[in-house]
Structures are given as structure tokens and as C-alpha cells.
Protein backbone atom coordinates (compact mmCIF):
# COMPACT_ATOMS: atom_id res chain seq x y z
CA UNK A 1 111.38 128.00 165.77
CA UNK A 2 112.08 125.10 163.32
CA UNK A 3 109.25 123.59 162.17
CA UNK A 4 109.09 119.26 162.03
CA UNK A 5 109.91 117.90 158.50
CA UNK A 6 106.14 116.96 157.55
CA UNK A 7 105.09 120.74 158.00
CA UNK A 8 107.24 121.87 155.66
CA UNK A 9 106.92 119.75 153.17
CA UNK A 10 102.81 120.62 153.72
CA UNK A 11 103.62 123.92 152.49
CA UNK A 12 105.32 122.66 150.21
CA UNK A 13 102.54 119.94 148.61
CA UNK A 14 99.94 122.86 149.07
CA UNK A 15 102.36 124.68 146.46
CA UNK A 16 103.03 121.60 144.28
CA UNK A 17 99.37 121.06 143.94
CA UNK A 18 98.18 124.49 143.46
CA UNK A 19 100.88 124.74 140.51
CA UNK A 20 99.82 121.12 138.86
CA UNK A 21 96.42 122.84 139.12
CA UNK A 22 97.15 125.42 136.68
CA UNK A 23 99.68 124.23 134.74
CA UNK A 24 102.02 126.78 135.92
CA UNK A 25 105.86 125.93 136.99
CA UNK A 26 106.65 124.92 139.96
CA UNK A 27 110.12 125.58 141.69
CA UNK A 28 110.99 124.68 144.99
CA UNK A 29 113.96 126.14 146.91
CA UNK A 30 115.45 123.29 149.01
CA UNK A 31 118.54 124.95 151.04
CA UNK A 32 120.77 122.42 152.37
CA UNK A 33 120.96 123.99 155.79
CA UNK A 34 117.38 123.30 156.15
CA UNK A 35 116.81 120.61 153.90
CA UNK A 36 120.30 118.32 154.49
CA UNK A 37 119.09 117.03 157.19
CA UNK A 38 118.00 112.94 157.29
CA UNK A 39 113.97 113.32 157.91
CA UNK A 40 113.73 116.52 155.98
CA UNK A 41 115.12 114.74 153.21
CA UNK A 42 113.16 111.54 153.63
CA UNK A 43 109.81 113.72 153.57
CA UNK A 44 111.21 115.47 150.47
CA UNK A 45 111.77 111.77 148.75
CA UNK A 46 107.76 111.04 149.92
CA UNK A 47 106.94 114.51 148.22
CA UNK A 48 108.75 113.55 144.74
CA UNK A 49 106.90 110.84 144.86
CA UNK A 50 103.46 111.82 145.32
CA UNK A 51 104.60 114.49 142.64
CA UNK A 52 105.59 111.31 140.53
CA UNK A 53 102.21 109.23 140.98
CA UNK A 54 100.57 112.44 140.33
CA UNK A 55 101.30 112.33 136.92
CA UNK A 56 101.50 115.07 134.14
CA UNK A 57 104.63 116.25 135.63
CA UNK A 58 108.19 116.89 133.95
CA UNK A 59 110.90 116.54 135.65
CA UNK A 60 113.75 118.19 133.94
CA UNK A 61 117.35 119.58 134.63
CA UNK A 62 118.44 123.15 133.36
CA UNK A 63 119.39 122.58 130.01
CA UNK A 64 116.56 120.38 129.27
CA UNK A 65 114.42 123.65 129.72
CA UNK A 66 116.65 125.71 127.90
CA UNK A 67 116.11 123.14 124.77
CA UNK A 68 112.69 123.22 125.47
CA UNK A 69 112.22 126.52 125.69
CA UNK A 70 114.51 127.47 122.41
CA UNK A 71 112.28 124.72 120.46
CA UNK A 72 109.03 126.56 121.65
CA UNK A 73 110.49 130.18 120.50
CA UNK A 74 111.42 128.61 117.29
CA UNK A 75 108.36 126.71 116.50
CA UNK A 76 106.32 129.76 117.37
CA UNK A 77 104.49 128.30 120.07
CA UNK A 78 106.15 130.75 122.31
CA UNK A 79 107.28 134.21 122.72
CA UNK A 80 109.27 135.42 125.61
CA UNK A 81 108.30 138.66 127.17
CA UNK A 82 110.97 141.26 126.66
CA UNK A 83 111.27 143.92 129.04
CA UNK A 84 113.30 146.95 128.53
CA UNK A 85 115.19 148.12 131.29
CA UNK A 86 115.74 150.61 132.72
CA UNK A 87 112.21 151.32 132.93
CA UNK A 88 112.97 155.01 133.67
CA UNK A 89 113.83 157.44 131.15
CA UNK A 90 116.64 159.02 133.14
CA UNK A 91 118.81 158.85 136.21
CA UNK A 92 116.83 159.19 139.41
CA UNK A 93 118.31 161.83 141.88
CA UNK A 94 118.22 160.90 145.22
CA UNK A 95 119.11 163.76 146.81
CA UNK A 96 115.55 165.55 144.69
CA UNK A 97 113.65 163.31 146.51
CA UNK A 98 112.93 162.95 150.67
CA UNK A 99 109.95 161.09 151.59
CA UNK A 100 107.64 159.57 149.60
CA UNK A 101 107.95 159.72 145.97
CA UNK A 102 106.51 158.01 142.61
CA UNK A 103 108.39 158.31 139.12
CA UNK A 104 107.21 156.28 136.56
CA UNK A 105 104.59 154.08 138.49
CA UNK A 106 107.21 153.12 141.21
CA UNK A 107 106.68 154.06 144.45
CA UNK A 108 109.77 154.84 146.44
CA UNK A 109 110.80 156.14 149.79
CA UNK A 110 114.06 157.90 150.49
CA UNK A 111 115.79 158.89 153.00
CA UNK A 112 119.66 160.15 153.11
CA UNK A 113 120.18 160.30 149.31
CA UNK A 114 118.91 156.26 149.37
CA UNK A 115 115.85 155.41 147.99
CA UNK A 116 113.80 152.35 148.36
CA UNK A 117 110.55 150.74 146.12
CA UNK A 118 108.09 149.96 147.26
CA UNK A 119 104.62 149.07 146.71
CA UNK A 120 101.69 150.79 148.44
């Protein structure tokens, strides 16, 4: 069932303020099959600007961040995580495994030389 334009863009405020709350990033995922429509988009323009009135919020287009973040990592004020991948020392053999499994604190299931993470 498709929900009305105003419920969605609830879950979406709920989201928008919970972020603001904690300073954390917030990125919403607007599909144009869903969002293209006339009063989805008119709710969305009400949302951006409650975001707006809110205050303390950057709006800012990809390679704004990018500059933003490469300023941060040079000034020190910022250090990416780095993960290593893989995180497994060695090539997982399906065909080993049937059922349920754990190698290196993942969790997998596998079935038919296919295996699947999970977490329990």
C-alpha cells in the first residue's frame, strides 16, 4: 500500500530531527518513482524548509563535501577510518561449509556451495 505524501515525509522529519539532534549526517534517499510525484514533492519542499528554519544545517552538493572533508584530513581535525579488506585471511570454501558457520566473527549460512552473512 502507498502511503499519503505527509506520512512519509513524517518518517522522514522523525529522521531529520533525530540526526540534527546529534550532529550526525543526514541523507535522505528520494527515488523519483516515489518521490516525482506533485504532492510528494510539495511535502518534500515543506520538509527543506522546516530543515532550513531549523537552522545549523549545511546544505551541500558532493564536491563541497569532498573539499570539506580533504580540508578536515589535512588540518588534522579528522581522520578517516581505514578498513582493510578482505577481513579474512584466506579464501572461504563453500563447499567446507553446510549450515551454520562463523569464520572470523561473521556468521554465515550456506547452502549449495553459497554462503550468506548474517548476523545472529
Amino acid at each position: 500500500m502507498i502511503q499519503s505524501p505527509q506520512r512519509a515525509v513524517e518518517v522522514f522529519k522523525a529522521e531529520f530531527d533525530a540526526a540534527w539532534e546529534y550532529g550526525a549526517l543526514f541523507v535522505p534517499v528520494w527515488h523519483p518513482f516515489l518521490s516525482g510525484r506533485l504532492s510528494r514533492w510539495h511535502e518534500v519542499s515543506k520538509l527543506i524548509e522546516y530543515m532550513m528554519a531549523k537552522g545549523d544545517v549545511w546544505f551541500a552538493r558532493m564536491d563541497e563535501i569532498a573539499a570539506h572533508v580533504q580540508r578536515s584530513v589535512a588540518t588534522g581535525s579528522y581522520t578517516p577510518r581505514v578498513d582493510r579488506l578482505p577481513y579474512y585471511q584466506g579464501p572461504v570454501k563453500a563447499h567446507q561449509l553446510s549450515g551454520e558457520a562463523a569464520i572470523d566473527g561473521w556468521s554465515l549460512f550456506c547452502r549449495n556451495e553459497a554462503c550468506f552473512p548474517f548476523i545472529k
